[in-house]
N, C-alpha and C. Protein backbone atom coordinates (compact mmCIF):
# COMPACT_ATOMS: atom_id res chain seq x y z
N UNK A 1 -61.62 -16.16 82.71
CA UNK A 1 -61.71 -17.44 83.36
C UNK A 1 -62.51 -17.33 84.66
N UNK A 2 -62.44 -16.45 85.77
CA UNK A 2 -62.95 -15.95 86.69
C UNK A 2 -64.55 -15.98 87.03
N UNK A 3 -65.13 -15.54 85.61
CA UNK A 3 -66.55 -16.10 85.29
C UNK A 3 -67.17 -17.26 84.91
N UNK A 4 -66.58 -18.32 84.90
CA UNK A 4 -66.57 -20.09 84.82
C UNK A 4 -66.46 -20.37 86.44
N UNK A 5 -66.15 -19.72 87.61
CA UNK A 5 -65.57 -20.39 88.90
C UNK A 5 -67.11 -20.15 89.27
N UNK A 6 -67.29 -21.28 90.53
CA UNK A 6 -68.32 -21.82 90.99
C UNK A 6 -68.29 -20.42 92.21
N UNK A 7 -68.94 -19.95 92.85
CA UNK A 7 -69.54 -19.46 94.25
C UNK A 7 -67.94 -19.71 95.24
N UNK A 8 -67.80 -21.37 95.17
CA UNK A 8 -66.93 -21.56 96.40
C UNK A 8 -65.51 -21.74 95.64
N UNK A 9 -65.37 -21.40 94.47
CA UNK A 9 -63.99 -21.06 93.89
C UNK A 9 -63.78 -19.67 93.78
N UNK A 10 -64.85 -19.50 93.54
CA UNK A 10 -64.40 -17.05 93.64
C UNK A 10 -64.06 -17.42 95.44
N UNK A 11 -64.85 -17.65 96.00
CA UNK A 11 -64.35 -17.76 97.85
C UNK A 11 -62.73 -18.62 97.54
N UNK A 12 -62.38 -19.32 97.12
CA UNK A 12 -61.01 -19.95 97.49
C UNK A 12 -60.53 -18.76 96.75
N UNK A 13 -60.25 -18.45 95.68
CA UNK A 13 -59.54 -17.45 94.97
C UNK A 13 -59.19 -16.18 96.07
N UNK A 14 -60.10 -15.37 96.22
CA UNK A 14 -60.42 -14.83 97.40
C UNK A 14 -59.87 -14.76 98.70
N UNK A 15 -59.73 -16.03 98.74
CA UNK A 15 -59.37 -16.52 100.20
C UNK A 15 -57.90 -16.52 100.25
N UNK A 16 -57.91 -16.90 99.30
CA UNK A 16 -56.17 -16.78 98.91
C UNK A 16 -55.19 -16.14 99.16
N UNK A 17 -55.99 -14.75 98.81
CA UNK A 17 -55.48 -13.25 98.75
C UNK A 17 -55.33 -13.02 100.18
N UNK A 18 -56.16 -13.64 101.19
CA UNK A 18 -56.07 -12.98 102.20
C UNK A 18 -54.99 -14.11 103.29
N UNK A 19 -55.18 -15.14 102.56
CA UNK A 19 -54.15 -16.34 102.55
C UNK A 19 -52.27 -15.49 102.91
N UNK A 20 -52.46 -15.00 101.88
CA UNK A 20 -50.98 -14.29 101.70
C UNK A 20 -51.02 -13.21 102.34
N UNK A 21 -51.88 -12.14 102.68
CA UNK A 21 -51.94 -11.20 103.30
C UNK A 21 -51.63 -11.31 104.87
N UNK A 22 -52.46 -12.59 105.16
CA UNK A 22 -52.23 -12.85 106.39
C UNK A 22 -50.67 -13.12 107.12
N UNK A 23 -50.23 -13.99 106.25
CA UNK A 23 -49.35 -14.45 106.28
C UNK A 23 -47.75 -13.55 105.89
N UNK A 24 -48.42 -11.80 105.33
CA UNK A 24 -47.33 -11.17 104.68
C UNK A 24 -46.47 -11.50 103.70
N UNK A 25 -47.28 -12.30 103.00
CA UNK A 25 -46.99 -12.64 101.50
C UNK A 25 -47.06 -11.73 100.66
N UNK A 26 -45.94 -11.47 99.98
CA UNK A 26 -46.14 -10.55 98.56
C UNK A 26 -46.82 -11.29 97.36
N UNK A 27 -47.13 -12.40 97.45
CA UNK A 27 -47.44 -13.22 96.27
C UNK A 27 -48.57 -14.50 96.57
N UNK A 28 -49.48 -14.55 95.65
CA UNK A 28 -50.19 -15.53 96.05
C UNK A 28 -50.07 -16.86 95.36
N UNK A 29 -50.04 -17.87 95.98
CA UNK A 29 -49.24 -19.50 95.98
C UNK A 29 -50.38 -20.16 96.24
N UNK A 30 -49.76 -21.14 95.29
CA UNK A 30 -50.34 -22.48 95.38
C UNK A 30 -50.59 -22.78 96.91
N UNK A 31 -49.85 -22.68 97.45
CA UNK A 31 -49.57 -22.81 99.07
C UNK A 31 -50.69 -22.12 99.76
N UNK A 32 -51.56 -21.18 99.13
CA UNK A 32 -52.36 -19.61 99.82
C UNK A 32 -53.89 -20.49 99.22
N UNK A 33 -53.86 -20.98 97.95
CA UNK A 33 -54.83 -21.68 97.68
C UNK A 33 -55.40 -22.72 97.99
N UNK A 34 -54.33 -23.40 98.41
CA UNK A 34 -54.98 -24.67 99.14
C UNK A 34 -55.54 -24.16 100.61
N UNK A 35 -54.66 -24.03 101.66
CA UNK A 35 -55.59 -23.12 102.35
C UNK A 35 -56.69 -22.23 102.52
N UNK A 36 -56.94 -21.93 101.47
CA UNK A 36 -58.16 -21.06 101.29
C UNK A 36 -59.30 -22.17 100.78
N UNK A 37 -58.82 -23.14 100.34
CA UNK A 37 -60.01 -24.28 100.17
C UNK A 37 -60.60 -25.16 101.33
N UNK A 38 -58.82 -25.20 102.15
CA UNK A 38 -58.99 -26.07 103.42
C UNK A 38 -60.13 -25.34 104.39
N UNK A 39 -60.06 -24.12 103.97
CA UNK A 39 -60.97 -23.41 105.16
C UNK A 39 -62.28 -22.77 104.88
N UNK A 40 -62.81 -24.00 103.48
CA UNK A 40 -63.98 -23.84 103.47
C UNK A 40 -64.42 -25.46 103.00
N UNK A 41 -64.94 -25.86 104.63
CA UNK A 41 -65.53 -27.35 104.35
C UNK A 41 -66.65 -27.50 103.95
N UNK A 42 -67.37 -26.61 103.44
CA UNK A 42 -68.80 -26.98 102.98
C UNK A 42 -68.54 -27.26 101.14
N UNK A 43 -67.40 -26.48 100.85
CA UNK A 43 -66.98 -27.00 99.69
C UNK A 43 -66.85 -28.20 99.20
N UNK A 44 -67.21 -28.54 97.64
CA UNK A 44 -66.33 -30.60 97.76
C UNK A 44 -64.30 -30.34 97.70
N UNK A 45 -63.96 -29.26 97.39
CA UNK A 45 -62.35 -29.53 97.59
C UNK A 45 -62.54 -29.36 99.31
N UNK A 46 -62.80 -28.45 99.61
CA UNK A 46 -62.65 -28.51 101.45
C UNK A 46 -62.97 -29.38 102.21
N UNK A 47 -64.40 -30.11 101.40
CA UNK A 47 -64.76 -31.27 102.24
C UNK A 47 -63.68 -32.33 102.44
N UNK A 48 -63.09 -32.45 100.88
CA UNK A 48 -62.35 -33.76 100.51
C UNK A 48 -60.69 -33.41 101.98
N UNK A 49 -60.27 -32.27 102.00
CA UNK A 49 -59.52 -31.15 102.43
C UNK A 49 -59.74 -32.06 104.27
N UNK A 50 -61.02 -31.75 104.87
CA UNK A 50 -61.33 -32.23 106.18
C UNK A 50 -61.22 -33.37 106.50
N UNK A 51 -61.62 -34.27 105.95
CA UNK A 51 -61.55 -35.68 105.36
C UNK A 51 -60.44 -36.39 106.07
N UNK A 52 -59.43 -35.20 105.20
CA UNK A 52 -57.97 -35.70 105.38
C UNK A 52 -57.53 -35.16 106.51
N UNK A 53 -58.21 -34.47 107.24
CA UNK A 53 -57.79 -33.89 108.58
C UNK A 53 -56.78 -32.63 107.94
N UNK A 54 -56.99 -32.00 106.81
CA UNK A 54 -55.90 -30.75 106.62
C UNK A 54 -57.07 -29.59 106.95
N UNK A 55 -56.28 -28.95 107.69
CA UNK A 55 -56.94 -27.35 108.23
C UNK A 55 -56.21 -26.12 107.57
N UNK A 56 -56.58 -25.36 107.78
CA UNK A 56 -56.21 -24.02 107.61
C UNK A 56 -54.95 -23.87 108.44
N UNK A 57 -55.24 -23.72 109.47
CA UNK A 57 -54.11 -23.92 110.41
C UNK A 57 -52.94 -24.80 110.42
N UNK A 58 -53.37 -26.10 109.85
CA UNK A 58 -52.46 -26.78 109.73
C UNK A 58 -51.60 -26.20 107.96
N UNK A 59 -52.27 -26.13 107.16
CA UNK A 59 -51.39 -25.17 105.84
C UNK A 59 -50.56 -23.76 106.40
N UNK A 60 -51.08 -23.10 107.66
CA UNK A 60 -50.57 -22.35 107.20
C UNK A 60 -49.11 -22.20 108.04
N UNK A 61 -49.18 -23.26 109.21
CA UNK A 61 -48.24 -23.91 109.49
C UNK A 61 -47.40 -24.20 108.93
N UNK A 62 -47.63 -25.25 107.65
CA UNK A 62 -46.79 -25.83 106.76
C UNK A 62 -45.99 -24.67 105.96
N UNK A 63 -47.09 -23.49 105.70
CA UNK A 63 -46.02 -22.51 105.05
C UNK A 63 -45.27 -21.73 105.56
N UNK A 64 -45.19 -21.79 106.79
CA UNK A 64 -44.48 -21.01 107.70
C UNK A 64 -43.21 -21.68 107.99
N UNK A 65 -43.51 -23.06 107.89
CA UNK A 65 -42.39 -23.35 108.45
C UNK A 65 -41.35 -24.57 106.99
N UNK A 66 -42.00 -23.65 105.62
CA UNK A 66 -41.06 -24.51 104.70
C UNK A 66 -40.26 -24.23 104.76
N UNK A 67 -38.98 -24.91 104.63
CA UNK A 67 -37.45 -25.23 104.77
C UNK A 67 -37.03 -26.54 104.94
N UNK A 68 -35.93 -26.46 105.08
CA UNK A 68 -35.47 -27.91 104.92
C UNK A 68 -36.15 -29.00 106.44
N UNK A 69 -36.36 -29.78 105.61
CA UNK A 69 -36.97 -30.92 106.58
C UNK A 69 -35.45 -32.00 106.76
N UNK A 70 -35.50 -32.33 108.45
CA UNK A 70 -34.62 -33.38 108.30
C UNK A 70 -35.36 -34.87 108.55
N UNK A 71 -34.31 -35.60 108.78
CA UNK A 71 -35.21 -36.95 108.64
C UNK A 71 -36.03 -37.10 110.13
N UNK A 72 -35.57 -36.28 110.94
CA UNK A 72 -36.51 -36.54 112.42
C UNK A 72 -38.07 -35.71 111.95
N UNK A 73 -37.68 -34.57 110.97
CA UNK A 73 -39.01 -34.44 110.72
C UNK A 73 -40.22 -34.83 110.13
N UNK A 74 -39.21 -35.29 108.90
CA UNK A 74 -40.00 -36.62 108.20
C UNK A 74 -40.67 -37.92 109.08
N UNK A 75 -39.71 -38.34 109.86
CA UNK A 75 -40.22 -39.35 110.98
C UNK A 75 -41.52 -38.73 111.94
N UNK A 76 -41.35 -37.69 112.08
CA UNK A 76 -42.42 -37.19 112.79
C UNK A 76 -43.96 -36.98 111.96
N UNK A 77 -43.26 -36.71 110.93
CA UNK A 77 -44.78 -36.43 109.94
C UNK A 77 -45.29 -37.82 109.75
N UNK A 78 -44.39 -38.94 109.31
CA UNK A 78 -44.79 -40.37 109.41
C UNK A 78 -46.22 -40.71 110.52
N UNK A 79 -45.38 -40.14 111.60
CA UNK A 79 -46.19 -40.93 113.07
C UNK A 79 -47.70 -40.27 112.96
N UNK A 80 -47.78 -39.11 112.20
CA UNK A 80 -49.04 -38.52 111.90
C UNK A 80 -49.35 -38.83 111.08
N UNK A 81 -49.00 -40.19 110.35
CA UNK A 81 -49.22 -40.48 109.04
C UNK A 81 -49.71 -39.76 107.52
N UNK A 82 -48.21 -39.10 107.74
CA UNK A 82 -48.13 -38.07 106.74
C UNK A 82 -46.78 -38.29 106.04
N UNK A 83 -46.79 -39.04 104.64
CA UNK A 83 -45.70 -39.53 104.21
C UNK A 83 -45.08 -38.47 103.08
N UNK A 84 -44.38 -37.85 103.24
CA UNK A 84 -43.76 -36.71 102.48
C UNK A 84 -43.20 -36.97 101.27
N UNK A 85 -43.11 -38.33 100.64
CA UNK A 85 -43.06 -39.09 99.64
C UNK A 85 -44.09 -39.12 98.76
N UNK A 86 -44.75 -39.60 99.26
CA UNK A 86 -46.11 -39.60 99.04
C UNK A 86 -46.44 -38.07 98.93
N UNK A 87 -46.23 -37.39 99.48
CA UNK A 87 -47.30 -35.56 99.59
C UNK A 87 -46.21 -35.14 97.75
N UNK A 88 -44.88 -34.96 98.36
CA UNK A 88 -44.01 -34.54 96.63
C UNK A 88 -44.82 -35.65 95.40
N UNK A 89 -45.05 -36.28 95.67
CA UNK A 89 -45.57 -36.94 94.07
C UNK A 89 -46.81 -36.85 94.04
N UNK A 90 -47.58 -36.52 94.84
CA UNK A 90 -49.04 -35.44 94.24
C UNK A 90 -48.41 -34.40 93.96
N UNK A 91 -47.68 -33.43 94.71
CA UNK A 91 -47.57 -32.14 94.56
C UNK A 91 -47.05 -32.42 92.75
N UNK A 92 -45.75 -32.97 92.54
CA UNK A 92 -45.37 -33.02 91.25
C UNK A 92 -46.37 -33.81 90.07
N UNK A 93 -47.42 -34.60 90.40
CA UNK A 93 -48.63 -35.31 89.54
C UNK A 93 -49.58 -33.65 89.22
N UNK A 94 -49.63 -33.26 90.10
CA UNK A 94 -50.70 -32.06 90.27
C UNK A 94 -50.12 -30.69 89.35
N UNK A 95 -48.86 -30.55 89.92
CA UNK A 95 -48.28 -29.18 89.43
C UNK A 95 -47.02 -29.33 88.68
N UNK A 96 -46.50 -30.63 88.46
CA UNK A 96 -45.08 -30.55 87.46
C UNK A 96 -44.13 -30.51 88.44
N UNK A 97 -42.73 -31.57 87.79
CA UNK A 97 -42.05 -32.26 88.62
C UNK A 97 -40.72 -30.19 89.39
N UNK A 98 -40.69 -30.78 90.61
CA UNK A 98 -40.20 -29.79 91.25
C UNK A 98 -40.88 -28.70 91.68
N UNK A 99 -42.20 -29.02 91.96
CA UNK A 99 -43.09 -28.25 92.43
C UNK A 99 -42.48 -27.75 93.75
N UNK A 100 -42.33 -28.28 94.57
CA UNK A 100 -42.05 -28.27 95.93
C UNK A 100 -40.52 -27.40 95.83
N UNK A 101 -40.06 -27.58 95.17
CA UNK A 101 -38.62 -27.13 95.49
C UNK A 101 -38.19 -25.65 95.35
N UNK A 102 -39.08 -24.58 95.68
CA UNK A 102 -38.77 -23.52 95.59
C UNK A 102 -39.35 -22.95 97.16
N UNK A 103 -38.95 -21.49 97.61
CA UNK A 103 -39.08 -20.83 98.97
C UNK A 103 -40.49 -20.80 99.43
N UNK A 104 -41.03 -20.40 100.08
CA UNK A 104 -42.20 -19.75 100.18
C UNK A 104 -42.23 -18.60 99.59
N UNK A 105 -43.23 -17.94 99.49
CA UNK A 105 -43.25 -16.66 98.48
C UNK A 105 -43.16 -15.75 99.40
N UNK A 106 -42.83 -14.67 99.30
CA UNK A 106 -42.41 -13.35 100.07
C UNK A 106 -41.46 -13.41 101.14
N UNK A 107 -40.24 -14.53 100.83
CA UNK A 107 -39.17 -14.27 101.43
C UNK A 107 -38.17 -14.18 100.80
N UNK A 108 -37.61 -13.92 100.29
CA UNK A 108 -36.63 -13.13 99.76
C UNK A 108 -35.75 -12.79 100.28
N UNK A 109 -34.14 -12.77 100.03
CA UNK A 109 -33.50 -12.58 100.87
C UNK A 109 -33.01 -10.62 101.37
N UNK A 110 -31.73 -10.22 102.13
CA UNK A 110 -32.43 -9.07 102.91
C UNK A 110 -32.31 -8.14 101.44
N UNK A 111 -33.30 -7.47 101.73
CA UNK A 111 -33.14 -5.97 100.53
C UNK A 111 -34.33 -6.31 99.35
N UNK A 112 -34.68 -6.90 99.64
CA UNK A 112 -35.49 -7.81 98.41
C UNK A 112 -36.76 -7.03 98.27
N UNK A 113 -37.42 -7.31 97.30
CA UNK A 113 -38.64 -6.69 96.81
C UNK A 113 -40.05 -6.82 97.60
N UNK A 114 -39.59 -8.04 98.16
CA UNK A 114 -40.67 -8.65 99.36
C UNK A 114 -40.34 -8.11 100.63
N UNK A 115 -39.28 -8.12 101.14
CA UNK A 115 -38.98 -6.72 101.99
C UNK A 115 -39.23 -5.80 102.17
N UNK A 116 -39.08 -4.80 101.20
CA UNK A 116 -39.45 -3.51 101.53
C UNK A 116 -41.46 -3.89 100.95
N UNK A 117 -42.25 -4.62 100.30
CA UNK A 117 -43.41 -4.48 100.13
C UNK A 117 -43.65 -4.54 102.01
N UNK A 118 -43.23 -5.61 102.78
CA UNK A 118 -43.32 -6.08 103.96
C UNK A 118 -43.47 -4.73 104.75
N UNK A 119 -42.38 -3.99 104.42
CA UNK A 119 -41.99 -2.53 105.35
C UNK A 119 -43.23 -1.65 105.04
N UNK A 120 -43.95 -2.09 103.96
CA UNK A 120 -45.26 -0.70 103.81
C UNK A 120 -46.59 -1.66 103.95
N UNK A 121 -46.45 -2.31 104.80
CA UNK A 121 -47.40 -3.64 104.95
C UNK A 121 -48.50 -2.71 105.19
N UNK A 122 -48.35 -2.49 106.51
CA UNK A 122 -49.44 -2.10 107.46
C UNK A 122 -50.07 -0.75 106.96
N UNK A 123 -49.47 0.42 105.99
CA UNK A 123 -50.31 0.83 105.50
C UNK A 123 -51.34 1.41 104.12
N UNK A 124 -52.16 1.11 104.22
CA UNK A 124 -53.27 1.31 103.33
C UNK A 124 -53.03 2.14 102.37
N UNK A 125 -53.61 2.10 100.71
CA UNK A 125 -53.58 2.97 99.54
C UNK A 125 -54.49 4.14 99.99
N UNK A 126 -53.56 5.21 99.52
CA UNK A 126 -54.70 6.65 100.22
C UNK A 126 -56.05 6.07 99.44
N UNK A 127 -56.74 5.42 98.88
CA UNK A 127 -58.39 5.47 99.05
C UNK A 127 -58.67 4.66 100.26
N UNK A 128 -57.70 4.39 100.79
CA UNK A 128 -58.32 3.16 102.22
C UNK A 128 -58.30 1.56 101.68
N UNK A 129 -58.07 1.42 100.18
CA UNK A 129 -58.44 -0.26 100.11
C UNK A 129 -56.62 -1.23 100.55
N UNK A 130 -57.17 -2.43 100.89
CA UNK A 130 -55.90 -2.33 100.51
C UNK A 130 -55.27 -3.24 99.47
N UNK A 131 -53.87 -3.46 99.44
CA UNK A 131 -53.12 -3.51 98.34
C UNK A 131 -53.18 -4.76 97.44
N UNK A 132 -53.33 -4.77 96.28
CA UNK A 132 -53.38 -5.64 95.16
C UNK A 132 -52.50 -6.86 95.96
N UNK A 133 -52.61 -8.45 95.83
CA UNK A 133 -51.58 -9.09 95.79
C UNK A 133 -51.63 -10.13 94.80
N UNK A 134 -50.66 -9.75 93.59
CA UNK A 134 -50.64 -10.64 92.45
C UNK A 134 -50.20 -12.01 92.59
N UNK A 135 -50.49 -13.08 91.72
CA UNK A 135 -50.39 -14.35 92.03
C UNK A 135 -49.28 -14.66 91.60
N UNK A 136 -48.68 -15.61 92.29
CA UNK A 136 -47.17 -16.42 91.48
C UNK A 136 -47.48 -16.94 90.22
N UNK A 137 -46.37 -17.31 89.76
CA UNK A 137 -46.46 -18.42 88.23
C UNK A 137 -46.91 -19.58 88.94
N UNK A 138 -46.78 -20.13 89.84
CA UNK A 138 -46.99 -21.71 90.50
C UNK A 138 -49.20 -21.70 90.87
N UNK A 139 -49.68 -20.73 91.68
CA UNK A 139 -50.77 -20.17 91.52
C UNK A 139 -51.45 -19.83 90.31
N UNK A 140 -50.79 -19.58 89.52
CA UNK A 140 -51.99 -18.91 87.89
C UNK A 140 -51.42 -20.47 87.15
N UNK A 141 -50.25 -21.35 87.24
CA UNK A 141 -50.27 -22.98 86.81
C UNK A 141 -51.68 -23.45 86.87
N UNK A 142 -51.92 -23.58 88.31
CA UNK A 142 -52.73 -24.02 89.13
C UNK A 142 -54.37 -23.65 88.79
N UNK A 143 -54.64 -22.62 88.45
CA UNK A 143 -55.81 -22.22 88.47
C UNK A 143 -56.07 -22.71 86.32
N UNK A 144 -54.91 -22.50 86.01
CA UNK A 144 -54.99 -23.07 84.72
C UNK A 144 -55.18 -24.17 84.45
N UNK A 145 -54.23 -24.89 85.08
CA UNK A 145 -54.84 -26.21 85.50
C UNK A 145 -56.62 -26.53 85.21
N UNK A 146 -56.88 -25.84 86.63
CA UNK A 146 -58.53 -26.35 86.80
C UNK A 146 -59.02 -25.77 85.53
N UNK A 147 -59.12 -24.74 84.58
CA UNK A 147 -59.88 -25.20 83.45
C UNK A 147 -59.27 -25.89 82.96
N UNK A 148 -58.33 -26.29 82.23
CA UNK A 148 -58.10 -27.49 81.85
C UNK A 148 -58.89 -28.54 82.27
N UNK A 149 -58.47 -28.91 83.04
CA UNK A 149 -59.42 -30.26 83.65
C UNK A 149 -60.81 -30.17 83.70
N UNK A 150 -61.55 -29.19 83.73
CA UNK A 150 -63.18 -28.90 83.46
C UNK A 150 -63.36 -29.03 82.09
N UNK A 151 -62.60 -28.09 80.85
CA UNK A 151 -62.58 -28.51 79.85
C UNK A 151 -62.33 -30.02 79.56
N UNK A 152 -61.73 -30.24 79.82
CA UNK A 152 -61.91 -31.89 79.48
C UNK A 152 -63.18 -32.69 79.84
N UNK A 153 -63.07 -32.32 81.10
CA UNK A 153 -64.45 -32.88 81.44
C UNK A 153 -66.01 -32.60 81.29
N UNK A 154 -65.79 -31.87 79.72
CA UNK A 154 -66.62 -31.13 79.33
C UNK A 154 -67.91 -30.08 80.07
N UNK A 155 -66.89 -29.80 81.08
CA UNK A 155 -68.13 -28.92 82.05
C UNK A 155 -67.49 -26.99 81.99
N UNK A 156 -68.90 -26.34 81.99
CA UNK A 156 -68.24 -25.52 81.62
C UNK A 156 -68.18 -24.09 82.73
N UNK A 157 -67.96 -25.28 84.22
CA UNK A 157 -67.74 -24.29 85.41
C UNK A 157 -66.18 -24.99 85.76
N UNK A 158 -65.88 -24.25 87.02
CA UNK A 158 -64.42 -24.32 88.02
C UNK A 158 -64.92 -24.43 88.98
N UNK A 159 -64.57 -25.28 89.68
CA UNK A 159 -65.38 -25.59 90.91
C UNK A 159 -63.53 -25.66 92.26
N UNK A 160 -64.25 -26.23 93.50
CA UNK A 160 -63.06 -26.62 94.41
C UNK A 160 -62.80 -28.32 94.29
């Protein structure tokens, strides 16, 4: 599939990885991908991405700080006119109902697999590269997704 993606989809793919890395993610998310699109506006997903005033910064915000929202936060996202109603029924139109309702990836609770990856973060595979980070089921949805939808649209790239 990888060889169908446009220039600025190998860069989001890509970006992804470092999406989660940055962030000390064991896993790369839907959450790692959008960000990695947001933070390339010359793209048409990044453009569309700026548009809306979503940054990099501002995703990676959002993944930092998923957990429970209360209603003062909701009210607050409002006043930025950001209706969280509205954001879950793309997320579930886009990725299938209950998209939203799972952790961020690489937290885990204590002892966990994402833990100890966390504890050997900082260093490198004796050749110097560093470490693989495989994608979630919600991420490889997602990227399945987009052929799908190219296939349909009888084109036979992946674009952003």
């Amino acid at each position: 599939m990888f060889e169908r993606f446009t220039k600025e989809a190998r860069f989001a793919v890509i970006g992804a990885q470092e999406e989660a890395r940055l962030l000390r993610h064991s896993r790369i998310g839907a959450e790692h991908l959008l960000a990695a699109v947001a933070g390339r506006p010359q793209s048409l997903g990044g453009a569309a991405l700026f548009r809306l005033g979503i940054t990099p910064e501002a995703c990676r915000e959002a993944i930092r700080s998923t957990g429970s929202l209360d209603e003062d936060d909701a009210e607050a996202l409002r006043s930025l006119g950001i209706d969280l109603s509205a954001v879950r029924a793309r997320a579930e139109r886009a990725f299938g109902p209950g998209a939203l309702d799972r952790g961020v990836s690489g937290t885990s609770g204590a002892g966990g697999a994402d833990e100890t990856a966390s504890r050997w973060w900082p260093f490198r595979s004796p050749k110097g590269s560093r470490p693989h980070v495989p994608f979630a089921a919600e991420a490889k949805r997602a990227l399945e997704q987009s052929l799908r939808e190219a296939l349909a649209r009888k084109e036979n790239w992946i674009g952003t």
